[in-house]
N, C-alpha and C. Protein backbone atom coordinates (compact mmCIF):
# COMPACT_ATOMS: atom_id res chain seq x y z
N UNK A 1 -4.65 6.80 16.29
CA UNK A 1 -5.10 5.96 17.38
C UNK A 1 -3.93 5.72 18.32
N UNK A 2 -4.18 6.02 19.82
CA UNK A 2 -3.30 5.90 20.61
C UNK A 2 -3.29 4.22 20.96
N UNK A 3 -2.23 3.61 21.21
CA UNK A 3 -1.59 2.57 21.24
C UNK A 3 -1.45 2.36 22.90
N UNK A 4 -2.39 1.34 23.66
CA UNK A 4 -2.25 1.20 24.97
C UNK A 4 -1.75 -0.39 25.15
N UNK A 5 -1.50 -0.60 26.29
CA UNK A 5 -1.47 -2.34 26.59
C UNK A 5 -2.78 -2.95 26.63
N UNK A 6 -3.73 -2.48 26.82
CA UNK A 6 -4.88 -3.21 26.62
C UNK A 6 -5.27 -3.46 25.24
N UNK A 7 -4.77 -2.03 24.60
CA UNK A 7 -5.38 -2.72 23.14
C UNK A 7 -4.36 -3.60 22.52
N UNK A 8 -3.24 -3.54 22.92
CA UNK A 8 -1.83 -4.22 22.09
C UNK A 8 -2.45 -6.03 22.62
N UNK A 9 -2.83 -5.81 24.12
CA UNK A 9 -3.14 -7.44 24.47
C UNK A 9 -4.93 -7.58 23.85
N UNK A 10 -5.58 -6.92 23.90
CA UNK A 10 -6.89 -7.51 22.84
C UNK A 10 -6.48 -7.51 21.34
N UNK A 11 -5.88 -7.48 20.91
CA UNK A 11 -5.22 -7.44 18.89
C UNK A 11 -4.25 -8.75 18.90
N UNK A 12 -3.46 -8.74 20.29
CA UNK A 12 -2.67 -10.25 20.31
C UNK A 12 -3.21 -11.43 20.23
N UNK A 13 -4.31 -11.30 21.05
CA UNK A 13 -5.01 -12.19 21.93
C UNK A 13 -6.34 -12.68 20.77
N UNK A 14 -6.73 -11.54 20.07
CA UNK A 14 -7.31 -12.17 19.02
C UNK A 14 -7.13 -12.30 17.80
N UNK A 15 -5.81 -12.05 17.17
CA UNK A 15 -5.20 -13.07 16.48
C UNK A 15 -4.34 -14.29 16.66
N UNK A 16 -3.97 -14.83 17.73
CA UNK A 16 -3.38 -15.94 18.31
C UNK A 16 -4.94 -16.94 18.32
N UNK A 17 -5.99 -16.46 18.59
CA UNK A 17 -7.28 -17.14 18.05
C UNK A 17 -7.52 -17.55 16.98
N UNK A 18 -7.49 -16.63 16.42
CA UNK A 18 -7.66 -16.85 15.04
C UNK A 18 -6.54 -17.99 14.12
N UNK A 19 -5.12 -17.61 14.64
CA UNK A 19 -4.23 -18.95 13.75
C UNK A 19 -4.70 -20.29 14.67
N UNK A 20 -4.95 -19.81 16.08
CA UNK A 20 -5.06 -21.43 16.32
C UNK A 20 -6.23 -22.29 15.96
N UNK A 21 -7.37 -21.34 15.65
CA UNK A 21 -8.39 -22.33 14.72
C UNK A 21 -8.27 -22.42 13.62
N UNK A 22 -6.84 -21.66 13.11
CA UNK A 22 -6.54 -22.51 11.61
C UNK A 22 -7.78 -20.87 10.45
N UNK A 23 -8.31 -19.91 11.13
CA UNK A 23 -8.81 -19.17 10.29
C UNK A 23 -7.55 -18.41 9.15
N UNK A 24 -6.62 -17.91 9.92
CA UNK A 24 -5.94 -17.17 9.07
C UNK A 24 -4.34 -17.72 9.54
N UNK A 25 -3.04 -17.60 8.58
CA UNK A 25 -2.10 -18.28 9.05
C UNK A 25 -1.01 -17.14 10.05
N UNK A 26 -0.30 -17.65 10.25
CA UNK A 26 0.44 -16.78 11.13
C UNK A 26 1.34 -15.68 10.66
N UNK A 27 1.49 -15.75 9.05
CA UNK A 27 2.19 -14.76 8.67
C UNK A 27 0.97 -14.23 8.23
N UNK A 28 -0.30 -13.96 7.61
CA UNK A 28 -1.38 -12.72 7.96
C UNK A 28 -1.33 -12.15 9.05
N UNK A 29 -1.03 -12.83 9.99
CA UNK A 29 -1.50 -12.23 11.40
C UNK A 29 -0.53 -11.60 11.48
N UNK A 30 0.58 -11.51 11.45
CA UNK A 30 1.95 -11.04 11.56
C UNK A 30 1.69 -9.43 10.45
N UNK A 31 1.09 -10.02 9.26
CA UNK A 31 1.23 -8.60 8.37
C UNK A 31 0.07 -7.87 8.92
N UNK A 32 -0.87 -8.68 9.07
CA UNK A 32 -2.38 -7.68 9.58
C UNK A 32 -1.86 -6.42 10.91
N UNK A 33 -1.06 -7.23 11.66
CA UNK A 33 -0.52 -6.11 12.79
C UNK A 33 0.60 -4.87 12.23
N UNK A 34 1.41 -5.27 11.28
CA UNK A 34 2.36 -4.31 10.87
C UNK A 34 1.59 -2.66 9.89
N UNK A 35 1.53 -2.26 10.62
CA UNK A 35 -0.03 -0.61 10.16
C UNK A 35 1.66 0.46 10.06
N UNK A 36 2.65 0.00 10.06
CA UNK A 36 3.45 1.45 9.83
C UNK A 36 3.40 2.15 9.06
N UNK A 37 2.95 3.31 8.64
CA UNK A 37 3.21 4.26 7.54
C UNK A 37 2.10 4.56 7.19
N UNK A 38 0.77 3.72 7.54
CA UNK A 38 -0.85 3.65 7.30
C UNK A 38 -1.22 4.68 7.95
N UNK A 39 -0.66 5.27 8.66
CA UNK A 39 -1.12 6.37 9.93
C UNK A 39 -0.27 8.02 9.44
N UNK A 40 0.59 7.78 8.53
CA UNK A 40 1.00 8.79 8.23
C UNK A 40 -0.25 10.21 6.76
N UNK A 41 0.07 11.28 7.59
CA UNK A 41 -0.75 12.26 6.68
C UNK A 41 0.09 12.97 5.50
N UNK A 42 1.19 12.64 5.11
CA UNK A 42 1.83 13.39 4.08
C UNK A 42 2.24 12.13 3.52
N UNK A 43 2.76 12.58 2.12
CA UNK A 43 3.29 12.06 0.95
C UNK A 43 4.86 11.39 1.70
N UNK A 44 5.56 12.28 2.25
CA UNK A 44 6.97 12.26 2.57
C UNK A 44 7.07 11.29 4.09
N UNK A 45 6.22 11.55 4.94
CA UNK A 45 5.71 10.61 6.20
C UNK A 45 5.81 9.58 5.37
N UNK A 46 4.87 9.13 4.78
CA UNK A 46 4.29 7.97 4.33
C UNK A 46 5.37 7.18 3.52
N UNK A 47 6.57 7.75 2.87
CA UNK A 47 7.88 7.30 2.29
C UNK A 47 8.55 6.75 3.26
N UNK A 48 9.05 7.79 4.51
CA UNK A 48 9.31 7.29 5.69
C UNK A 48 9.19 6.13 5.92
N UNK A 49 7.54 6.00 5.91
CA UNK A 49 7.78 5.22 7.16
C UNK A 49 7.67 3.60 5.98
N UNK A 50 7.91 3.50 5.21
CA UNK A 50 8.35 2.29 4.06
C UNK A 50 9.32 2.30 3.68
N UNK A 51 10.41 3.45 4.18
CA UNK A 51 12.14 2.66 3.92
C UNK A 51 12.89 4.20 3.49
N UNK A 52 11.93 4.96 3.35
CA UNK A 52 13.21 6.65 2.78
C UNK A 52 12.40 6.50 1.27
N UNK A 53 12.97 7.30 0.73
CA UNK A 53 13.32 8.24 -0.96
C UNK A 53 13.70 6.46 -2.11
N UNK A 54 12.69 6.44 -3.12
CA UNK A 54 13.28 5.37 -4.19
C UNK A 54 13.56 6.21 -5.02
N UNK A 55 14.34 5.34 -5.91
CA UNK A 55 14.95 6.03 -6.73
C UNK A 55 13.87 5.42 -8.22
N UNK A 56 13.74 6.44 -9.23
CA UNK A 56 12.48 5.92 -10.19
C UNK A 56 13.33 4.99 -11.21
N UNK A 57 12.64 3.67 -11.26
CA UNK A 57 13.36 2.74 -12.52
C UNK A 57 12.10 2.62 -13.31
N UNK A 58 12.56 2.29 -14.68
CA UNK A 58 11.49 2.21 -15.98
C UNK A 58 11.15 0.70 -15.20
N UNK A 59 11.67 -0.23 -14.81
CA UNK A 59 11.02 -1.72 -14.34
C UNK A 59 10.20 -1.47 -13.29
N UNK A 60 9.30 -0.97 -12.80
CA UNK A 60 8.00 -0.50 -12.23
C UNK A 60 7.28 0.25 -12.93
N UNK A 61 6.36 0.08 -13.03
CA UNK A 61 4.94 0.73 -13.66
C UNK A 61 3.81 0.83 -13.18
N UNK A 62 3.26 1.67 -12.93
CA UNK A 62 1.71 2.26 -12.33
C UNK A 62 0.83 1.79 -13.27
N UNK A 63 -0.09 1.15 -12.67
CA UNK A 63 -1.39 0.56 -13.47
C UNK A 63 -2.79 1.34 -12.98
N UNK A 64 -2.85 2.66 -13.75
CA UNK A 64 -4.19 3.34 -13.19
C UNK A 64 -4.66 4.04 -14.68
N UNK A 65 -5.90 4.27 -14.55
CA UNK A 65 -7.01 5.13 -15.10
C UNK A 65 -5.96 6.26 -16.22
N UNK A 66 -6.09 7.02 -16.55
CA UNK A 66 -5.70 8.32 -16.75
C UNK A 66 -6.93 9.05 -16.36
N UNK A 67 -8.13 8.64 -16.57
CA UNK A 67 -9.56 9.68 -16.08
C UNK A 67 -10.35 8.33 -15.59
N UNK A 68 -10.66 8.76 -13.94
CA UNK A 68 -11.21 8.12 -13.06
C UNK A 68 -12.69 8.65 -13.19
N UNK A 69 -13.40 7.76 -13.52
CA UNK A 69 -14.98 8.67 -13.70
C UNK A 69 -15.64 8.73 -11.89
N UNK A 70 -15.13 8.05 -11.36
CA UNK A 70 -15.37 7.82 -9.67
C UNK A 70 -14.86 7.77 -8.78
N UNK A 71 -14.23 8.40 -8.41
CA UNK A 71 -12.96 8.51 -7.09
C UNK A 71 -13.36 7.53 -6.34
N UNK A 72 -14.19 7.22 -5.84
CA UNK A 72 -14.27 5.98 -4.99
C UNK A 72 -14.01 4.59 -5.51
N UNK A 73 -13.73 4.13 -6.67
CA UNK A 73 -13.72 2.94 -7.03
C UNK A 73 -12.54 2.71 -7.87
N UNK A 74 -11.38 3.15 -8.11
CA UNK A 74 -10.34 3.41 -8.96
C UNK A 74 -9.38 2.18 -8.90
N UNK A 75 -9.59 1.84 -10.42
CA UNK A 75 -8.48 0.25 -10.41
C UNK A 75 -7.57 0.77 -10.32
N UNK A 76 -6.51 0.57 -9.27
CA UNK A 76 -5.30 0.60 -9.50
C UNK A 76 -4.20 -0.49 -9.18
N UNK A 77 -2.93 -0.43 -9.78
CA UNK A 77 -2.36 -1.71 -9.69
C UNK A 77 -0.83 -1.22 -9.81
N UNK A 78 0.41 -1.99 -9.61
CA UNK A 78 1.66 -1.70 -9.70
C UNK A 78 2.03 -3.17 -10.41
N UNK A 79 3.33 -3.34 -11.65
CA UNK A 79 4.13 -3.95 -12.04
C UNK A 79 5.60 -3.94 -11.35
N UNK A 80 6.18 -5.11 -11.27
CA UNK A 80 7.55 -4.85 -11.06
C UNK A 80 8.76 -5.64 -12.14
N UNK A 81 9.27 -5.51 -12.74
CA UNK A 81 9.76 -6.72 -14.01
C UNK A 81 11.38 -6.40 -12.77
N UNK A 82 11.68 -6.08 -11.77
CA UNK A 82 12.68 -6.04 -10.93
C UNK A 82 12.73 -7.58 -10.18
N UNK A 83 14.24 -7.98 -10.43
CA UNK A 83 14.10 -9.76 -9.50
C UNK A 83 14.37 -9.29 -8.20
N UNK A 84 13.58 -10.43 -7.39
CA UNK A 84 13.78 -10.38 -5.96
C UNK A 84 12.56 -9.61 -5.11
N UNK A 85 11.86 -8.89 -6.12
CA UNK A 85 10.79 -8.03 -5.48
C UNK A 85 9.98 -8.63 -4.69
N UNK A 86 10.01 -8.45 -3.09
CA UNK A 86 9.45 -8.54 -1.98
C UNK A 86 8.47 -8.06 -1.35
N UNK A 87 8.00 -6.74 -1.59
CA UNK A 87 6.97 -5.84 -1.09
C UNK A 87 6.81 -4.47 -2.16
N UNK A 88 4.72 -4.42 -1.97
CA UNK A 88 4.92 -3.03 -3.17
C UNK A 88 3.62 -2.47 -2.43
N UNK A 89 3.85 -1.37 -2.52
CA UNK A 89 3.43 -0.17 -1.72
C UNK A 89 2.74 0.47 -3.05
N UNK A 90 1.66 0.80 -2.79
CA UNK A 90 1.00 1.83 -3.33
C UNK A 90 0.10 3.25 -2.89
N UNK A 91 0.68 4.45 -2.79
CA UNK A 91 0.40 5.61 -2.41
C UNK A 91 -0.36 6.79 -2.88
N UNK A 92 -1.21 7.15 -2.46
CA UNK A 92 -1.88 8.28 -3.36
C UNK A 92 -1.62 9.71 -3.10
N UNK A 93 -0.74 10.59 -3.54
CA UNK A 93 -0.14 11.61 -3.11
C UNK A 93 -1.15 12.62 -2.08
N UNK A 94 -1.97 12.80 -2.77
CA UNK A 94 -2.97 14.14 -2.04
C UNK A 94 -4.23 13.32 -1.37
N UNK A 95 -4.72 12.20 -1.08
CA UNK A 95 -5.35 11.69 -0.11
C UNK A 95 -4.77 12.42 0.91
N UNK A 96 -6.16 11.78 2.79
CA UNK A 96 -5.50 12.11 3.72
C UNK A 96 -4.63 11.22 4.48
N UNK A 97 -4.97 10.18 4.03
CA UNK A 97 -3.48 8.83 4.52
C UNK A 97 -3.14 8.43 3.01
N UNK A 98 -1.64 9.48 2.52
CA UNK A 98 -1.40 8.80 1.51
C UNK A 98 -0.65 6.92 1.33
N UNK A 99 -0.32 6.40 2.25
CA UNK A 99 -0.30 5.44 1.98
C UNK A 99 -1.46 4.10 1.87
N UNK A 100 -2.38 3.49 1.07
CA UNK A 100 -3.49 2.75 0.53
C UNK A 100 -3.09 1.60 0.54
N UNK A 101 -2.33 0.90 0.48
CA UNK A 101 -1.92 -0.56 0.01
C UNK A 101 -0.48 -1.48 0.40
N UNK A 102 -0.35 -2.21 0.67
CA UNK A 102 0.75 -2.57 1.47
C UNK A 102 1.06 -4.17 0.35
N UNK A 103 1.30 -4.95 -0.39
CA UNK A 103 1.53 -5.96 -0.14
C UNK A 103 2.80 -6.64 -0.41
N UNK A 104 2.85 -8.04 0.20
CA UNK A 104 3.92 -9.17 0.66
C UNK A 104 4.06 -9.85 -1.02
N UNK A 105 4.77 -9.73 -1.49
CA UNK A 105 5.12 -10.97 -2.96
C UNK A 105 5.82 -12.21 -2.45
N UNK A 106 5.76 -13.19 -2.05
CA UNK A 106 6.35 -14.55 -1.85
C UNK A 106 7.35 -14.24 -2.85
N UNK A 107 8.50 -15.45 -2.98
CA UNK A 107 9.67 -15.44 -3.40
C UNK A 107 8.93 -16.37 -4.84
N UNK A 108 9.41 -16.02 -6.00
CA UNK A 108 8.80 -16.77 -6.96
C UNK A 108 7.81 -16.38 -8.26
N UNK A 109 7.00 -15.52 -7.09
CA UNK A 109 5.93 -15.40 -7.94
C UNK A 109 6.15 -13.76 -8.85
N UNK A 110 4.97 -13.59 -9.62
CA UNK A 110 4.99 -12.67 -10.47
C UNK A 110 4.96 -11.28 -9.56
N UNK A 111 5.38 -10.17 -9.72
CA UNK A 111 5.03 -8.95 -8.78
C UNK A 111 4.18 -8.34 -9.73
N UNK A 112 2.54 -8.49 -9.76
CA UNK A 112 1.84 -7.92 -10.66
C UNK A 112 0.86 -7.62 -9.23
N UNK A 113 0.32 -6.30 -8.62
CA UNK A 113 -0.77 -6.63 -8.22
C UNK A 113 -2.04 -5.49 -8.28
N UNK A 114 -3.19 -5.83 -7.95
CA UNK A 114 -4.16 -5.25 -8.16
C UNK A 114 -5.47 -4.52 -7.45
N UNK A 115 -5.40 -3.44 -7.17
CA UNK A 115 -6.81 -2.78 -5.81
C UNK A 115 -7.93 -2.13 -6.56
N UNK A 116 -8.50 -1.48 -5.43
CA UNK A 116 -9.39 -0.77 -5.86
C UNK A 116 -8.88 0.43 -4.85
N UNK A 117 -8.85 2.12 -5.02
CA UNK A 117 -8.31 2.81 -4.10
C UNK A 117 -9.61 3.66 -4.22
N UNK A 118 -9.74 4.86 -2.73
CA UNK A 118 -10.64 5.78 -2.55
C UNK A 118 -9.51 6.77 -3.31
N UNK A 119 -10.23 7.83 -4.16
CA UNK A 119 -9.10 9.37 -4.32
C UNK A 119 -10.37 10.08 -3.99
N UNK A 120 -9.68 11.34 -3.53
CA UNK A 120 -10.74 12.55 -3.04
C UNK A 120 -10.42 13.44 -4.57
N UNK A 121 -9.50 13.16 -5.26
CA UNK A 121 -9.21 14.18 -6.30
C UNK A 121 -7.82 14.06 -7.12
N UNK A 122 -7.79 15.07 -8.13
CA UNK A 122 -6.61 14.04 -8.79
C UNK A 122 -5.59 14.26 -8.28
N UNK A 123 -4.80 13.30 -8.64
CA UNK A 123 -3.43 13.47 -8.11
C UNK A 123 -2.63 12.15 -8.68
N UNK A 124 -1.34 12.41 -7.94
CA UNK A 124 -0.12 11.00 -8.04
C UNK A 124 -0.54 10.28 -7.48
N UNK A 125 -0.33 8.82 -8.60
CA UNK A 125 -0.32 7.40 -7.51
C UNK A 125 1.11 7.28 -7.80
N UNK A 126 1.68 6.89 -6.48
CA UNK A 126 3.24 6.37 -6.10
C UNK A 126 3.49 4.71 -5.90
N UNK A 127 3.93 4.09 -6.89
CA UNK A 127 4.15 2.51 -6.42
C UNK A 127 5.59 2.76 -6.23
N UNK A 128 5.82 1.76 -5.06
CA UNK A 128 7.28 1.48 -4.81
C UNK A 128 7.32 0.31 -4.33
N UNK A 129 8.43 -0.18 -4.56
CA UNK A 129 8.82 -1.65 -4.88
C UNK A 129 10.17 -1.95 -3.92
N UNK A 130 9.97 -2.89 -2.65
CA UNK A 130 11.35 -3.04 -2.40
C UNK A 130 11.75 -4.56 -3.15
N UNK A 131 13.20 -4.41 -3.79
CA UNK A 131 13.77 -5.86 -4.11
C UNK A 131 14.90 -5.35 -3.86
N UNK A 132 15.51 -6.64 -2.85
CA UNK A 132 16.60 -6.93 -2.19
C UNK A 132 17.34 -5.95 -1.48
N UNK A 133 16.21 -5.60 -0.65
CA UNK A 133 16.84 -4.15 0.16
C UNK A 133 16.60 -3.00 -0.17
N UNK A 134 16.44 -2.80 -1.98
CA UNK A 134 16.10 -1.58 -2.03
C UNK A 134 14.80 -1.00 -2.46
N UNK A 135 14.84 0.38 -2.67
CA UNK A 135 13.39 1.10 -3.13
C UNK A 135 13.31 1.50 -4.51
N UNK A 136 12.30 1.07 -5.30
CA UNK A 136 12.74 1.63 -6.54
C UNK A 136 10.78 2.27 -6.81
N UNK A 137 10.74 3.45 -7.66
CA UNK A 137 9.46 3.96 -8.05
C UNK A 137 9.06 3.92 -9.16
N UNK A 138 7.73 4.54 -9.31
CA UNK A 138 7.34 4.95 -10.63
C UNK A 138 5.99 5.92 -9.99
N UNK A 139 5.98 6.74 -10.79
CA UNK A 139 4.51 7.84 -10.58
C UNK A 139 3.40 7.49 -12.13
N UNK A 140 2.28 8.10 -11.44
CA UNK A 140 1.20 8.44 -12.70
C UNK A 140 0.23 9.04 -12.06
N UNK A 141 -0.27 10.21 -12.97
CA UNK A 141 -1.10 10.85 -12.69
C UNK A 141 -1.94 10.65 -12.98
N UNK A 142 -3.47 10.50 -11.84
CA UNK A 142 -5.00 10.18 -12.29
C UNK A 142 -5.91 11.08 -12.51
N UNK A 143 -6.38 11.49 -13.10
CA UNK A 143 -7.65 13.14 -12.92
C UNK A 143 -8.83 11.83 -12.31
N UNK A 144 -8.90 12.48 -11.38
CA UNK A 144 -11.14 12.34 -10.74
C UNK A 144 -11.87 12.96 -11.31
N UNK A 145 -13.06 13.04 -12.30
CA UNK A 145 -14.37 13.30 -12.37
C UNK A 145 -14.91 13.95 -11.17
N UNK A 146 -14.98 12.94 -10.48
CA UNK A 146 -16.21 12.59 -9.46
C UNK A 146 -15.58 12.65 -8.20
N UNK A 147 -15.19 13.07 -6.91
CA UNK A 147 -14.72 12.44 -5.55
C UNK A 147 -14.41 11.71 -5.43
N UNK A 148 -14.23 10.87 -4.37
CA UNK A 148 -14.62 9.59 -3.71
C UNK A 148 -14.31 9.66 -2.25
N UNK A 149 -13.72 10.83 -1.53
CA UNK A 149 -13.24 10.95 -0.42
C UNK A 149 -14.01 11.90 0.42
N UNK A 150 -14.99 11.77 0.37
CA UNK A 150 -15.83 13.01 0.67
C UNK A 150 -16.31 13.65 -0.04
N UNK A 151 -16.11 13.23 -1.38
CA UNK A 151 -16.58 14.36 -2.54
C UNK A 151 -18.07 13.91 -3.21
């Protein structure tokens, strides 16, 4: 999607609505606009554009299936037992936007979290974890049954 001033001022304009009736707070609105890396079509794009290359630590762990009976509905989830963990990304290698999941961990809390992803077929899920600047990974491989991406 091409990026104009009209659409940059209708996306401003209606989330500045939205915090001022108190629907959503201003740091949603702040993350709801940040789409970097969501737009990327490769595995390596999609690293990009969330910080470069992590390096794999056993303190992250992929929380998925080993056999997905439904590509469209696939629990998946990332651990982080890493302190400081700030943001965790979850990626599906061979989708066509491998990056699926974006989220914010507040300072404090547990880095446990949990989706549901589309896969068109099997492949790597990639969690990565930034704490305190850096990137750290873990992979697992899911087999699909069934589609979910067109299939």
């Amino acid at each position: 999607m091409k990026a104009t001033r009209r659409t940059a001022l209708k996306t401003t304009g209606a989330f500045a609505t939205l915090v001022s009736l108190g629907i959503v707070t201003q740091q949603q609105a702040m993350a709801a606009m940040d789409r970097a890396g969501f737009d990327a079509k490769s595995l390596a794009d999609a690293l990009k554009a969330v910080g470069g290359e992590a390096a794999t630590n056993d303190q992250v762990s992929v929380v998925s299936p080993d056999i997905a009976e439904n590509g469209a509905v696939v629990p998946v989830g990332a651990v982080s037992r890493i302190p400081n963990t700030s943001e965790i990304y979850l990626l599906v290698e061979k989708n066509p936007s491998p990056l699926a999941a974006k989220f914010m961990i507040p300072a404090g809390t547990a880095a446990d979290v949990q989706t549901r992803l589309r896969m068109g077929q099997s492949t790597n899920v990639v969690a990565v974890v930034k704490a305190d600047g850096k990137l750290f990974s873990a992979v697992k491989e899911t087999k699909v049954t069934l589609g979910g991406c067109g299939g």
